[in-house]
Protein backbone atom coordinates (compact mmCIF):
# COMPACT_ATOMS: atom_id res chain seq x y z
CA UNK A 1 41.08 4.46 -8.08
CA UNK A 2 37.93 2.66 -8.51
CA UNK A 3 36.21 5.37 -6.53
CA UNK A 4 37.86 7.84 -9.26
CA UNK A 5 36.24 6.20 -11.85
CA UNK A 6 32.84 5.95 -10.51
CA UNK A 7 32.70 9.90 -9.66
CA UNK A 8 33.97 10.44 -12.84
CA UNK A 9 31.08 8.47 -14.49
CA UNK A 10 28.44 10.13 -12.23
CA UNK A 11 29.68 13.89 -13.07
CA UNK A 12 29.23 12.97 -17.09
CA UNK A 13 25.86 11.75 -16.43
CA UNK A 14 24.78 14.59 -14.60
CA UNK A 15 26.56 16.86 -17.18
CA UNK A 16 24.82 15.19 -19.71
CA UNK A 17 21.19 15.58 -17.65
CA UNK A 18 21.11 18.76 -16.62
CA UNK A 19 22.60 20.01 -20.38
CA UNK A 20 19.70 18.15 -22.14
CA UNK A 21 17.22 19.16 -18.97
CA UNK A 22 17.14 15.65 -18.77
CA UNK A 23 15.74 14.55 -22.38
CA UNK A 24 18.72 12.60 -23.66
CA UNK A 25 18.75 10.21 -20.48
CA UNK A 26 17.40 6.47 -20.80
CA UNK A 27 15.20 4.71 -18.73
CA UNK A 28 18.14 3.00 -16.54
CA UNK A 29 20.45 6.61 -16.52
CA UNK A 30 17.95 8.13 -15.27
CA UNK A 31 17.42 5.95 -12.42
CA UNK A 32 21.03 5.12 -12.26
CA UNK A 33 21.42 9.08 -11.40
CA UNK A 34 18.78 8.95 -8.80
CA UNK A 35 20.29 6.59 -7.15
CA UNK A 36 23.49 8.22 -6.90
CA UNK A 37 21.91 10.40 -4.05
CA UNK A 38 21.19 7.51 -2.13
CA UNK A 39 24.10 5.41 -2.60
CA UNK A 40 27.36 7.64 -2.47
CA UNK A 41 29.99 5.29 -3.22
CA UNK A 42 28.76 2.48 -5.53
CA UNK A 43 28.65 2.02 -9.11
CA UNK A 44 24.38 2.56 -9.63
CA UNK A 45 25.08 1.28 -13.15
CA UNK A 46 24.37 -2.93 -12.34
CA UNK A 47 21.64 -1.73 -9.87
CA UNK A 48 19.22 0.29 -11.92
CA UNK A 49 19.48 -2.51 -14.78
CA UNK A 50 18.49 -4.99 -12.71
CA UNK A 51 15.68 -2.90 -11.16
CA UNK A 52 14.58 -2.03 -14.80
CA UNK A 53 14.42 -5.72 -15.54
CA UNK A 54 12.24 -6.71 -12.32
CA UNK A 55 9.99 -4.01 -12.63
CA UNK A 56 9.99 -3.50 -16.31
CA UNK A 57 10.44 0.55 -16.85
CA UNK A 58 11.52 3.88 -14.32
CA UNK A 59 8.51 4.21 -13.60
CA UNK A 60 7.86 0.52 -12.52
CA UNK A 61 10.17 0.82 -10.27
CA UNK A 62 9.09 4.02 -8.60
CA UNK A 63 5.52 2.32 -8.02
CA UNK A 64 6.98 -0.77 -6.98
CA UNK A 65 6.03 -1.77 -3.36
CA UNK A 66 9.11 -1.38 -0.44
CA UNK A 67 8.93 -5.14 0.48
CA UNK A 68 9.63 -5.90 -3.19
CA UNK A 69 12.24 -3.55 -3.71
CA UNK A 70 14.53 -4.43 -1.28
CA UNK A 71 14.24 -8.13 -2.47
CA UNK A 72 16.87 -6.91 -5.43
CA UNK A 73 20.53 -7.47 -4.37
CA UNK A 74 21.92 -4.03 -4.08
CA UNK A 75 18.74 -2.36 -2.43
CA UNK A 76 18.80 -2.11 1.11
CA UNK A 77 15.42 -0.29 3.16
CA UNK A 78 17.47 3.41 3.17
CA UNK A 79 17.32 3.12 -1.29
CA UNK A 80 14.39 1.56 -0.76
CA UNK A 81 12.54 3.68 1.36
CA UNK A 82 13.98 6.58 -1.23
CA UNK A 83 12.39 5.04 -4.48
CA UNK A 84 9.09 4.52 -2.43
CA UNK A 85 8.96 8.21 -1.37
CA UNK A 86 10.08 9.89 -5.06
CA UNK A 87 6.00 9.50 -6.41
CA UNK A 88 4.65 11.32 -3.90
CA UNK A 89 7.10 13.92 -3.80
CA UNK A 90 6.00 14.51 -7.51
CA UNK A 91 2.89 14.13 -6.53
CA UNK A 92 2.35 17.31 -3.81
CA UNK A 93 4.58 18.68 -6.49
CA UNK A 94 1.92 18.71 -9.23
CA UNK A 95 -0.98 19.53 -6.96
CA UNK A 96 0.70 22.15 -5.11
CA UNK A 97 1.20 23.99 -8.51
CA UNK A 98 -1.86 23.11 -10.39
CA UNK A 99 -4.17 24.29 -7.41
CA UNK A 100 -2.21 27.50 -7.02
CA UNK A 101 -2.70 28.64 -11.26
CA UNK A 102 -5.26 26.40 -12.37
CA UNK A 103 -8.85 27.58 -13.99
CA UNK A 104 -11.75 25.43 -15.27
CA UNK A 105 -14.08 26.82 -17.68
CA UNK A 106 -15.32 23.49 -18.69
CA UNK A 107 -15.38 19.87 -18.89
CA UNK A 108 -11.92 19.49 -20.97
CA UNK A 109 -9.88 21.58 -18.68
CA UNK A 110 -11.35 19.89 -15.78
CA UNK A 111 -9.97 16.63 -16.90
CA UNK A 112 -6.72 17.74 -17.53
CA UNK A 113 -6.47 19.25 -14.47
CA UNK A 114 -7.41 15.77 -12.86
CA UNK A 115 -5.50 13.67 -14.77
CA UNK A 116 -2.24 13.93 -12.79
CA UNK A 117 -3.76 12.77 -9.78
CA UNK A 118 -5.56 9.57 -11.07
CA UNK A 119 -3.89 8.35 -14.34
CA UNK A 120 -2.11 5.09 -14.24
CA UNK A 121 -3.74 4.79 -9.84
CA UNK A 122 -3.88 1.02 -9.96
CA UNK A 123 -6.61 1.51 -7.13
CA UNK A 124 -10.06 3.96 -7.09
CA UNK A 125 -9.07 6.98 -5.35
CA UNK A 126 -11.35 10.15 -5.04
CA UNK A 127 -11.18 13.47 -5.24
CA UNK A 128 -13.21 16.85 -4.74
CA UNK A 129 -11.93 20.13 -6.51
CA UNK A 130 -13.17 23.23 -5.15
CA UNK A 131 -13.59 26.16 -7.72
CA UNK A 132 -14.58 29.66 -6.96
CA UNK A 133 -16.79 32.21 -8.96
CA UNK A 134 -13.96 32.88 -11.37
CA UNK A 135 -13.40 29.40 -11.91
CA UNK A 136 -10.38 29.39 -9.99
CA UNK A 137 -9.44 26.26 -8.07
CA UNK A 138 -9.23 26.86 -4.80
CA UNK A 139 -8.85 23.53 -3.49
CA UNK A 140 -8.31 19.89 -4.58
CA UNK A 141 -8.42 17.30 -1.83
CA UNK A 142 -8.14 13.71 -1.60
CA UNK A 143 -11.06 11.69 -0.44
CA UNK A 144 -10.61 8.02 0.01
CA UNK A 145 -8.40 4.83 -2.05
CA UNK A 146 -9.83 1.30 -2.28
CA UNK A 147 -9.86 -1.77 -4.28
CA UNK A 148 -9.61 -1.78 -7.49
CA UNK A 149 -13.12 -1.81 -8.62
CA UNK A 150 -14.62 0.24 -5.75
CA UNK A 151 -13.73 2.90 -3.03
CA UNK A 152 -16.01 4.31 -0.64
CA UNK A 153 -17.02 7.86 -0.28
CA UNK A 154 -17.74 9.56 2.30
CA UNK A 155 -20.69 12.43 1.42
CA UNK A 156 -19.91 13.99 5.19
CA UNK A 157 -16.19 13.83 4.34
CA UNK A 158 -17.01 15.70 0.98
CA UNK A 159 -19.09 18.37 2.64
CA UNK A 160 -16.35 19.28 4.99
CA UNK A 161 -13.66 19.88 2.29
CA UNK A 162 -16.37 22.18 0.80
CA UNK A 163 -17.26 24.11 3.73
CA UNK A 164 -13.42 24.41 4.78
CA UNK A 165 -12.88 26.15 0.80
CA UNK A 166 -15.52 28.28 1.54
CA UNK A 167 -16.78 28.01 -2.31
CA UNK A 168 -19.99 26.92 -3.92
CA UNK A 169 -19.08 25.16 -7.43
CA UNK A 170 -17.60 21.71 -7.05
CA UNK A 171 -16.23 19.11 -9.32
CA UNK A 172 -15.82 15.14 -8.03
CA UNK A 173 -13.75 12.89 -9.92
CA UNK A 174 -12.34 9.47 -9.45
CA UNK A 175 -10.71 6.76 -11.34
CA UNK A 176 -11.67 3.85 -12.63
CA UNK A 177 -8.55 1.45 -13.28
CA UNK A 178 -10.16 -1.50 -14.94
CA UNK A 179 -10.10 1.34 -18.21
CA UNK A 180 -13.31 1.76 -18.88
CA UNK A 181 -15.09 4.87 -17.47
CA UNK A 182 -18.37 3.86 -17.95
CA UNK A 183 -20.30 4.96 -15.01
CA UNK A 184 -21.70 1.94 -12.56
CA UNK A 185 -25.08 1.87 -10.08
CA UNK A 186 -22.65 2.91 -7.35
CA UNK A 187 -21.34 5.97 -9.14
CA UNK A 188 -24.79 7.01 -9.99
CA UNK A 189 -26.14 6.83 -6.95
CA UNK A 190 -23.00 8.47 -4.89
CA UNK A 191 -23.67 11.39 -7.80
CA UNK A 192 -27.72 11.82 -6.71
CA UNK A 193 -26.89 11.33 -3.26
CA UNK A 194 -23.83 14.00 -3.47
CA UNK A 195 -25.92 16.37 -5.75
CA UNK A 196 -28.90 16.53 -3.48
CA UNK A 197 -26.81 16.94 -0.04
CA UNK A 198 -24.63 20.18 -1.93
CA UNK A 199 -28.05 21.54 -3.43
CA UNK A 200 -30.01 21.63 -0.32
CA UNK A 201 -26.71 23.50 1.18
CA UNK A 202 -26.83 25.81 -1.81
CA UNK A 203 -23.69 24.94 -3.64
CA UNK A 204 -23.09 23.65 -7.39
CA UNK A 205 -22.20 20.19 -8.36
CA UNK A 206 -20.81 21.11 -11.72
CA UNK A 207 -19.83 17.49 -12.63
CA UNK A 208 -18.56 14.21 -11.44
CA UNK A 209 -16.14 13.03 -13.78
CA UNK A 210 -14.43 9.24 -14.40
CA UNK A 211 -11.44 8.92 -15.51
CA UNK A 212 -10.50 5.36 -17.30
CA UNK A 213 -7.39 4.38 -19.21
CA UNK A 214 -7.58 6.27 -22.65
CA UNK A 215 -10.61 8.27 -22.24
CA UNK A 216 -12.89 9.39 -19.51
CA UNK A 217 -17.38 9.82 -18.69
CA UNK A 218 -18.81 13.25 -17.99
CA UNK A 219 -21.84 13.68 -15.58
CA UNK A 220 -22.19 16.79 -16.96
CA UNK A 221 -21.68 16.37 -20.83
CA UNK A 222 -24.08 13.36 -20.51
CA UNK A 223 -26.71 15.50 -19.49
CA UNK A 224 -26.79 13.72 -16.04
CA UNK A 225 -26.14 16.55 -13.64
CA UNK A 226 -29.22 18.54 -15.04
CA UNK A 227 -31.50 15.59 -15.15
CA UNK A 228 -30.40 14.80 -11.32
CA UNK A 229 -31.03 18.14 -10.66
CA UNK A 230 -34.80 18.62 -11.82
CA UNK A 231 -35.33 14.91 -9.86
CA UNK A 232 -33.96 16.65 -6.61
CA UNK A 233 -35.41 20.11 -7.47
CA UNK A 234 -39.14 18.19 -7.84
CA UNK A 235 -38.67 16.14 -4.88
CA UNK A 236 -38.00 18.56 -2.57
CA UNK A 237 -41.02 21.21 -1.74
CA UNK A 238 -39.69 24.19 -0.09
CA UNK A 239 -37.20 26.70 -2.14
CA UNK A 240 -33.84 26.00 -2.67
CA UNK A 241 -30.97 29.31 -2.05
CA UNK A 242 -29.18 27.89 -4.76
CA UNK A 243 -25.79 30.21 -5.43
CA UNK A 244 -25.13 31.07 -9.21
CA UNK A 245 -22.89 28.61 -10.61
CA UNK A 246 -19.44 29.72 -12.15
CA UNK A 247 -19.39 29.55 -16.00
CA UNK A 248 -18.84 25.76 -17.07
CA UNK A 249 -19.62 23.61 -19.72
């Protein structure tokens, strides 16, 4: 009977979901239908409250660490491991289709493209986006995490994403999760160091962009990537093969 009652519950609330493409659904219904996946035969109900309440929102919960998780009664590793997993699930997800459709023409475009990747990262993590000559993106890889102030970058590491996607305009980006995007010494020096190792291999660093809590910094609208580049241009003597960079601004 009980068991009655509690598929009974869980077909309204996924009646209700899928009729309102999920738009009517709280905070706790919505994870009290994911759960249902995980835990057949169990009222979710009492379990997604209290995990709402320890972590303080859905999406608390989904960026809550395993360990933690499975120190709420009703959680065992199986729902744990589950929660833990749903993120990056969303995550290939949203960089699957925004590197298959996705053009940047400029600076705007490039940070929503971005965004998804590094908003809300309570650690640095850094990434290169690889765009053709039509400004398509052909490639967006991950580079390296860290602490919460810092990661470190690996130029060599860079240089073989961009010689795997075969293009020669490139975009860096990377988080800053303090909120402020203000660029440090460290990020201007990766930036020169980065600049000058893609334009001696011919290739286009069209901006290295920060992304902080409400707003983000532009290499490129601050006039940076120019300035870098007559610095590098002077310094070294012999001619540089540089391609023609795709249109961006």
């Amino acid at each position: 009977m009980e068991e009655n009652l509690h598929n009974g519950h869980r077909n309204r609330l996924r009646e209700m979901a899928y009729k309102s493409d999920f738009k009517n659904l709280e905070q706790h219904q919505l994870l009290e239908l994911l759960l249902t996946y995980v835990i057949p035969r169990k009222d979710t109900n009492p379990i997604a409250h209290k995990l709402i309440k320890e972590f303080g929102s859905f999406s608390g919960v989904l960026d809550a660490k395993l360990e933690d998780l499975m120190k709420v009664k009703g959680i065992g590793e199986k729902t744990a491991n589950f929660l833990v997993s749903i993120k990056h699930f969303f995550f290939a997800y949203n960089k699957n289709k925004n590197s298959s459709n996705s053009v940047i023409l400029n600076t705007a475009q490039a940070v929503e493209f971005i965004k998804p990747f590094l908003a809300s990262k309570p650690y640095e993590e850094f990434y290169v986006v690889c765009i053709d000559n039509l400004n398509k993106v052909k490639l967006c890889e991950f580079i390296s995490s860290g602490a919460v102030n810092k990661t470190s970058v690996d130029v060599r590491k860079i240089m073989e994403v961009v010689f795997k996607s075969g293009v020669s305009n490139v975009i860096v980006c990377h988080n800053h999760p303090s909120g402020s995007p203000n660029p440090s010494f460290a990020d201007d020096k990766l930036t020169k160091a980065l600049l000058t190792t893609l334009c001696i291999n011919g290739i286009n660093l069209l901006d290295h962009i920060i992304i902080g809590e409400n707003s983000f910094y532009s290499y490129n609208k601050s006039g940076i990537i120019n300035k870098y580049l007559f610095d590098v241009k002077n310094l070294i003597s012999s001619p540089i093969a540089m391609q023609k960079p795709c249109k961006y601004n």
